[in-house]
Protein backbone atom coordinates (compact mmCIF):
# COMPACT_ATOMS: atom_id res chain seq x y z
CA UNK A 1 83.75 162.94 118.78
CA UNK A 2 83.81 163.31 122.82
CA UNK A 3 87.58 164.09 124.00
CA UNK A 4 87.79 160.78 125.96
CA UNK A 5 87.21 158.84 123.04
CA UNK A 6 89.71 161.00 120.66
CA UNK A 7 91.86 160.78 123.35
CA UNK A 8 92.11 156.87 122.88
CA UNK A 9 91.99 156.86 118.92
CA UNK A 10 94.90 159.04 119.11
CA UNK A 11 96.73 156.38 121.58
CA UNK A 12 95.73 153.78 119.65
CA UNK A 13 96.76 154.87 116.42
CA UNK A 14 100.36 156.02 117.81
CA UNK A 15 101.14 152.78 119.74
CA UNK A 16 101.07 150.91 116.47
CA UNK A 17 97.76 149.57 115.93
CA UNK A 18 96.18 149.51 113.02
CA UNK A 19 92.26 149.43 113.33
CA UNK A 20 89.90 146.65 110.79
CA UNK A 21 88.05 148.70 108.27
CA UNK A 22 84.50 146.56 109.10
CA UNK A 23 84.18 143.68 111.33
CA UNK A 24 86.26 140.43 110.89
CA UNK A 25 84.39 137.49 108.36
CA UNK A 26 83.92 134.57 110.50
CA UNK A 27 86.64 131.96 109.09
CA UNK A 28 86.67 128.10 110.10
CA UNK A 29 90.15 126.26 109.69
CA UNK A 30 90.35 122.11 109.89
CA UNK A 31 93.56 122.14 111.09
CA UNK A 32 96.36 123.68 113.08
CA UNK A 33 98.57 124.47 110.81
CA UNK A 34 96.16 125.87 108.13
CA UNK A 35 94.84 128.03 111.22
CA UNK A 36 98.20 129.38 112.26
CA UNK A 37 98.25 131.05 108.16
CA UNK A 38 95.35 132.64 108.52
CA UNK A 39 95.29 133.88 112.03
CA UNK A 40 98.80 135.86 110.78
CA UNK A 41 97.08 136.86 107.16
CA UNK A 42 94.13 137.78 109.46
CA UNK A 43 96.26 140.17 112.55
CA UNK A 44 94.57 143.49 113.08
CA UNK A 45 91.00 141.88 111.96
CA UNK A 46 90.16 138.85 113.50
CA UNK A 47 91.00 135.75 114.50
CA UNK A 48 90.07 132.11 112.93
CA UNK A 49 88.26 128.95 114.24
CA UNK A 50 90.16 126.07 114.55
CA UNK A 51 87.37 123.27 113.55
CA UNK A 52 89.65 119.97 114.77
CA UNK A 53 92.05 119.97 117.81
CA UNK A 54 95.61 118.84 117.21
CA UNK A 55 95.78 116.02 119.28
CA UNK A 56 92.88 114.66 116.96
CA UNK A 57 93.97 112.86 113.76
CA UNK A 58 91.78 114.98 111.24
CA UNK A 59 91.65 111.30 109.85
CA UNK A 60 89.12 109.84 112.97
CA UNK A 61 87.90 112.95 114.10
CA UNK A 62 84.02 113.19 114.52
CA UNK A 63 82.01 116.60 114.47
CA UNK A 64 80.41 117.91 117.62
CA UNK A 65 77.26 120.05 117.76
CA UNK A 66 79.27 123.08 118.31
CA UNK A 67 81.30 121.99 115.24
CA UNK A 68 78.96 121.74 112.67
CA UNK A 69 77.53 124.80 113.76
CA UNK A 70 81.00 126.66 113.51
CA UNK A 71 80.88 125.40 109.75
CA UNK A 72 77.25 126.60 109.42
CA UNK A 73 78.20 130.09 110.90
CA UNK A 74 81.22 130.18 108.90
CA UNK A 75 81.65 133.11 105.87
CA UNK A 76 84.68 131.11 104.65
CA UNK A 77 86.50 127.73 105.22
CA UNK A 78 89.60 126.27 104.30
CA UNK A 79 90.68 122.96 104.57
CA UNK A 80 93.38 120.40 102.54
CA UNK A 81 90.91 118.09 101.08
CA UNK A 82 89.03 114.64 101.45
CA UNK A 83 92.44 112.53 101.83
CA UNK A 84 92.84 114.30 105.18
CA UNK A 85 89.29 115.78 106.65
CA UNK A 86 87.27 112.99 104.85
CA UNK A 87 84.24 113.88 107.00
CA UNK A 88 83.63 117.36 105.96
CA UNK A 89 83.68 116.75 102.60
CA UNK A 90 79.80 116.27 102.56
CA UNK A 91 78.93 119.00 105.25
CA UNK A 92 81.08 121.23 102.61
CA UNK A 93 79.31 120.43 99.51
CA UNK A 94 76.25 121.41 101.30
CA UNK A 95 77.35 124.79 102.80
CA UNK A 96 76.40 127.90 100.94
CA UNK A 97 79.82 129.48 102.35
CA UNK A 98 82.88 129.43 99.98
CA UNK A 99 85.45 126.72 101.39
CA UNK A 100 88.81 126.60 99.84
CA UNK A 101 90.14 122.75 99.42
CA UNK A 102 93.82 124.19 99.06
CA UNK A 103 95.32 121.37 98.23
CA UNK A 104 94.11 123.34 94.62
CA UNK A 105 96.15 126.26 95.40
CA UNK A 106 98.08 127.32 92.45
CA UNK A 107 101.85 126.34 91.92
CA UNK A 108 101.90 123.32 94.21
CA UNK A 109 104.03 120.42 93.12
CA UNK A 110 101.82 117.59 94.72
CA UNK A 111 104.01 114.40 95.36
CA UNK A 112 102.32 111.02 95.00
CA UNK A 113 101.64 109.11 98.05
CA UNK A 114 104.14 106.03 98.87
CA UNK A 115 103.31 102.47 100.26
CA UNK A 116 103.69 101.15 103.87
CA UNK A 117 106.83 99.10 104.61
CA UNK A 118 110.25 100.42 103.02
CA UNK A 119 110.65 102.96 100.05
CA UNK A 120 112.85 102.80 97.51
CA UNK A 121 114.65 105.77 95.11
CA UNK A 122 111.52 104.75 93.05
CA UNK A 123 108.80 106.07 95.52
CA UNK A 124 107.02 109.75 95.65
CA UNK A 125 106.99 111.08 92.25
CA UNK A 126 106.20 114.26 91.72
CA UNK A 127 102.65 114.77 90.12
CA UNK A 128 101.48 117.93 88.62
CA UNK A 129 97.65 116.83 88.09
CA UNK A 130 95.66 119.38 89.86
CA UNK A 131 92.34 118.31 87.95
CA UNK A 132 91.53 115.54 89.79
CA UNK A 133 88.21 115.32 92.22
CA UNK A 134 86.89 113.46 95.01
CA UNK A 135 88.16 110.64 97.03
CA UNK A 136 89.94 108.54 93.99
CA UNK A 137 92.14 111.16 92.75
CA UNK A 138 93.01 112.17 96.77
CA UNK A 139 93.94 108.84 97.27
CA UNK A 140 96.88 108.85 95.17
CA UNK A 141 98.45 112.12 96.22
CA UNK A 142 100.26 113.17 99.13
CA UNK A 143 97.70 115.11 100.60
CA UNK A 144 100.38 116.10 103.89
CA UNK A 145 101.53 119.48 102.20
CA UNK A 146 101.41 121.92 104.62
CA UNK A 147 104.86 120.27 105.99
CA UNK A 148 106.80 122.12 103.38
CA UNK A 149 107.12 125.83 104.30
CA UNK A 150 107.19 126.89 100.26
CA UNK A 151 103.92 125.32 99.94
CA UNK A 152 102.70 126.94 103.06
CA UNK A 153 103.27 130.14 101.61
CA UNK A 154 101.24 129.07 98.37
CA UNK A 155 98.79 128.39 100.20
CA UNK A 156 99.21 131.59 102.14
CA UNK A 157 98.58 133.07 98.84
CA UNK A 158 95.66 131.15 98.02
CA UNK A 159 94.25 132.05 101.27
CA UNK A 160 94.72 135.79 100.81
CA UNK A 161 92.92 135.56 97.70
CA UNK A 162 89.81 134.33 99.55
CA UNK A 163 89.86 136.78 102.23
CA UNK A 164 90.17 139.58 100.06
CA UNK A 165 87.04 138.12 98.18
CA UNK A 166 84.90 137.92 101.29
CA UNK A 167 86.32 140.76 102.88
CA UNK A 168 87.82 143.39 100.03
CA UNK A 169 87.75 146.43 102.61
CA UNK A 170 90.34 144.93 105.00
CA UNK A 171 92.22 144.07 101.89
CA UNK A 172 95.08 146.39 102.70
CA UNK A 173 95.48 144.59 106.15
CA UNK A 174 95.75 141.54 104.45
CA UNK A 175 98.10 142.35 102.12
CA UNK A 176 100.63 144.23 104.63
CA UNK A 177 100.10 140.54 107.05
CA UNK A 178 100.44 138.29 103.71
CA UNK A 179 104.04 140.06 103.48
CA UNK A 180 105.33 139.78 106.63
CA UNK A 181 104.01 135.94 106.32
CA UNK A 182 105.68 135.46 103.42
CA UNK A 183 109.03 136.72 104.40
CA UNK A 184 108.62 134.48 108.00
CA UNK A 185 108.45 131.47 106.07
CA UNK A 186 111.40 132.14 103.62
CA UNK A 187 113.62 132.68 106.88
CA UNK A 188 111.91 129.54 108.52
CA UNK A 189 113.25 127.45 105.01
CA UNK A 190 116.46 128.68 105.57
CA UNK A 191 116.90 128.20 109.67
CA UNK A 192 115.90 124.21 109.18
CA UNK A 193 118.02 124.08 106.17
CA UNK A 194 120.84 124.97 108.44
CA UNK A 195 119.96 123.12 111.43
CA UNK A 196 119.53 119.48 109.77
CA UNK A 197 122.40 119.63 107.78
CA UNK A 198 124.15 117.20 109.77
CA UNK A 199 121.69 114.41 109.89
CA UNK A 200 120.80 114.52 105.96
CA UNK A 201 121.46 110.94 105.58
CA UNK A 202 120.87 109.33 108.15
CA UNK A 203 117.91 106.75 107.64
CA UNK A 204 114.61 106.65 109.91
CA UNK A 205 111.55 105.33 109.63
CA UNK A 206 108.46 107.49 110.58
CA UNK A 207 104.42 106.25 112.02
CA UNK A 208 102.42 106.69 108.57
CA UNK A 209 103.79 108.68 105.53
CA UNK A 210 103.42 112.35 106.52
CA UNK A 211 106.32 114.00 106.08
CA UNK A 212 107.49 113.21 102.81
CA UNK A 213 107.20 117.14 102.05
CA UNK A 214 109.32 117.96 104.33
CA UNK A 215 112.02 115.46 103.57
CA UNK A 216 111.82 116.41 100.29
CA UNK A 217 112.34 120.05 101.20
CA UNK A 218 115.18 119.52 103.35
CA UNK A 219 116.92 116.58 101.57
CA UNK A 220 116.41 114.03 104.39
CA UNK A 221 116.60 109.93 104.15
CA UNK A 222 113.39 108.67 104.92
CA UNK A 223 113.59 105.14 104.95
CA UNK A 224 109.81 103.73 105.35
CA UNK A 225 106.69 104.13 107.28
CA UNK A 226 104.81 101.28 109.33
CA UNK A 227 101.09 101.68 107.90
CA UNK A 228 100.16 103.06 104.57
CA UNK A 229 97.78 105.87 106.98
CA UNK A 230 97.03 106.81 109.74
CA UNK A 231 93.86 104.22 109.85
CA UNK A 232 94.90 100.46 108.46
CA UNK A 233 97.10 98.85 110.47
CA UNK A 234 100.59 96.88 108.91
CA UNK A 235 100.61 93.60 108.04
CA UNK A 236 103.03 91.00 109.86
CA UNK A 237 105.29 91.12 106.33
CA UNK A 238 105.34 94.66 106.15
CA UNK A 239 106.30 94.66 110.11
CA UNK A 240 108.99 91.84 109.08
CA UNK A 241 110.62 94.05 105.96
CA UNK A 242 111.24 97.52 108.18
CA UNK A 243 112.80 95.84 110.99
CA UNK A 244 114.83 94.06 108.45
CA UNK A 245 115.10 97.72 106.75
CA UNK A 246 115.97 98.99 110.76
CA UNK A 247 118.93 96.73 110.89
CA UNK A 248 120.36 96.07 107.36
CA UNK A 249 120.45 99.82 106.86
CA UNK A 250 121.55 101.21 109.88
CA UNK A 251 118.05 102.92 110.86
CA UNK A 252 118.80 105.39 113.71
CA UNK A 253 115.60 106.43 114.68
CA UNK A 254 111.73 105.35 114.68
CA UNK A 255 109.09 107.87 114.78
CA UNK A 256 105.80 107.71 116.65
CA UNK A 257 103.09 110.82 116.05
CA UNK A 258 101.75 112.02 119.67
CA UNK A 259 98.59 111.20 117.94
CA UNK A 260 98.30 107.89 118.01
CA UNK A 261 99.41 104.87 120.64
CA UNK A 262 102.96 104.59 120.40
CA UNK A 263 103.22 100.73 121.26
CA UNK A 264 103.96 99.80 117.31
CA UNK A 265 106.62 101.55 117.71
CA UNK A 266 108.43 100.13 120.42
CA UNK A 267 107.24 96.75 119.36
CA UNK A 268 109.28 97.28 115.96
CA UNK A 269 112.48 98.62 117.15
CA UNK A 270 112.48 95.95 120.19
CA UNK A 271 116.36 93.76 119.55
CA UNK A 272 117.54 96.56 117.09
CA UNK A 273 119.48 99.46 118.44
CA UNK A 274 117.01 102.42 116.71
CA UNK A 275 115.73 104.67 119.00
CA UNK A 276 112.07 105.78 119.18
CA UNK A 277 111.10 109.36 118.72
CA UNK A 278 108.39 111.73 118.39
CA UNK A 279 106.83 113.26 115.06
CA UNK A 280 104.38 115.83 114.71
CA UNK A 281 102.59 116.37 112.14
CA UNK A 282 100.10 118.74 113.38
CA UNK A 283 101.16 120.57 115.86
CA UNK A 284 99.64 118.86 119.43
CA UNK A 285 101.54 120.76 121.57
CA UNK A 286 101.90 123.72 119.83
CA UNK A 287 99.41 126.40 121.21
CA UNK A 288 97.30 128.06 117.75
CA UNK A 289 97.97 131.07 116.91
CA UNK A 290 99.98 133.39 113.90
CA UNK A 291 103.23 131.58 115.38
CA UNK A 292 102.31 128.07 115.80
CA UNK A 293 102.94 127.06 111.87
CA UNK A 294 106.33 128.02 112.40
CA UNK A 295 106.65 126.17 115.82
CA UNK A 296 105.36 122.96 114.01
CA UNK A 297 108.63 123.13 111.69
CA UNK A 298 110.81 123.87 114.02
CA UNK A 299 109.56 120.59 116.70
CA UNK A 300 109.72 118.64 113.95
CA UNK A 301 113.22 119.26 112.93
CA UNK A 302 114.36 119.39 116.77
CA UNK A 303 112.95 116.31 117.09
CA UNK A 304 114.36 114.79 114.29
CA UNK A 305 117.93 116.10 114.91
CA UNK A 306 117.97 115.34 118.11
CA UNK A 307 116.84 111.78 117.72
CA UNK A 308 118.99 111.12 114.68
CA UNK A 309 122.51 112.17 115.80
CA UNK A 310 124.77 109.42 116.46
């Protein structure tokens, strides 16, 4: 080897680097979030593609050119499933690459998806039935469950699993990154325990029902949501029962998603005195990268403490 290039292997090696065994697989993510896990299980071999932008609802999105030809490229995709990135569902059955729907990742206690309007103790059971395929079974689960960091680090694990498979040779790079992830996201569980202690109970009623994870996590009082998704618009009754929600129950706070036009919002809490505020389900201000899972959790709790202390 010439003495220039020793020279900088030795540099390398002592500033703390840690060179990839072979080249990096090429690995497509839908969304934000599920990028951020794998760009940190991937440090020190490559980075991820992020498929869909987070000021896109991976509901609406449509593919571009460049897109589709991301997925076509791709040696390995993960997504959450066809209650969330309905549209790739067919692109993915057709693509010769693995892709990992990790709403199947082992462990995960999937919740079942609530109604528009106001919930009661009755709402968001837990359901355990991971057998389920297609569009029927998705639409009675909670598909939202990257919002609750202990699921983000099953699905951490179920990523690993698929990177070692396409990639076994980096597999000790993995491993040492799938640690450090792991560990992050314990601490993260704990700092928003501790921050949102003081707003536990207080009520609030969020866009569409994506964060029922993380109340669940965090023992927060979601009241209601005012659509069922992100795509059908609420009825006038279902408008009528959460402003009467908003003012028999002391509602504090009324969530919009940067997402989406925040005009329902306004129009609901109009007369009452609930605030709006801002919920985030995916991250659109959050710049991608290893850190921006963890940034996602922590706007979403600022914003939620900060809107719902009285």
């Amino acid at each position: 080897m010439p003495v220039a290039r020793l020279t900088a292997f030795v540099i390398l090696l002592t500033a703390g680097f840690v060179l990839p065994v072979t080249a990096a697989p090429k690995v497509v993510t839908s969304i934000m979030p599920l990028h951020s896990l794998a760009a940190s299980l991937m440090k020190g071999v490559g980075a991820p593609t992020l498929l869909i932008p987070a000021v896109i609802s991976p509901h609406r999105f449509a593919l571009k050119p460049s897109q589709r030809k991301a997925i076509a490229d791709a040696d390995l995709i993960f997504w959450i499933g066809h209650g969330i990135e309905g549209r790739l569902s067919k692109l993915l059955s057709d693509k010769r690459a693995p892709s990992k729907a990790l709403i199947k990742s082992a462990g995960l206690k999937i919740l079942e998806a609530r109604s528009g309007g106001v919930w009661g103790s009755h709402d968001g059971h837990d359901h355990h039935d991971h057998h389920g395929h297609g569009e029927h079974a998705d639409a009675s689960r909670d598909m939202h469950i990257w919002l609750d960091p202990v699921n983000a680090s099953l699905i951490a694990k179920e990523m690993l699993q698929a990177l070692v498979k396409v990639d076994g040779a980096n597999r000790s790079l993995y491993e040492a990154n799938s640690k450090e992830l792991l560990l992050r996201l314990s601490n993260l569980e704990d700092e928003i325990l501790k921050d949102l202690i003081r707003v536990k109970t207080n009520p609030f009623i969020v866009f569409h029902d994506a964060f029922q994870y993380f109340e669940r996590r965090f023992g927060l009082n979601g009241a209601g949501a005012l659509m069922v998704h992100s795509g059908e618009p609420p009825s006038a009754k279902r408008l009528y029962e959460v402003r009467k929600k908003i003012i028999g129950a002391g509602v504090t706070c009324v969530f919009r998603e940067p997402q989406f036009d925040g005009k329902l919002a306004q129009s609901v809490v109009r007369g009452t005195s609930a605030k709006v505020g801002v919920l985030d389900p995916l991250g659109a201000n959050v710049k991608p990268g290893p850190d921006g899972y963890e940034q996602l959790i922590r706007d979403i709790a600022k914003n939620l403490g900060s809107c719902l202390k009285v």
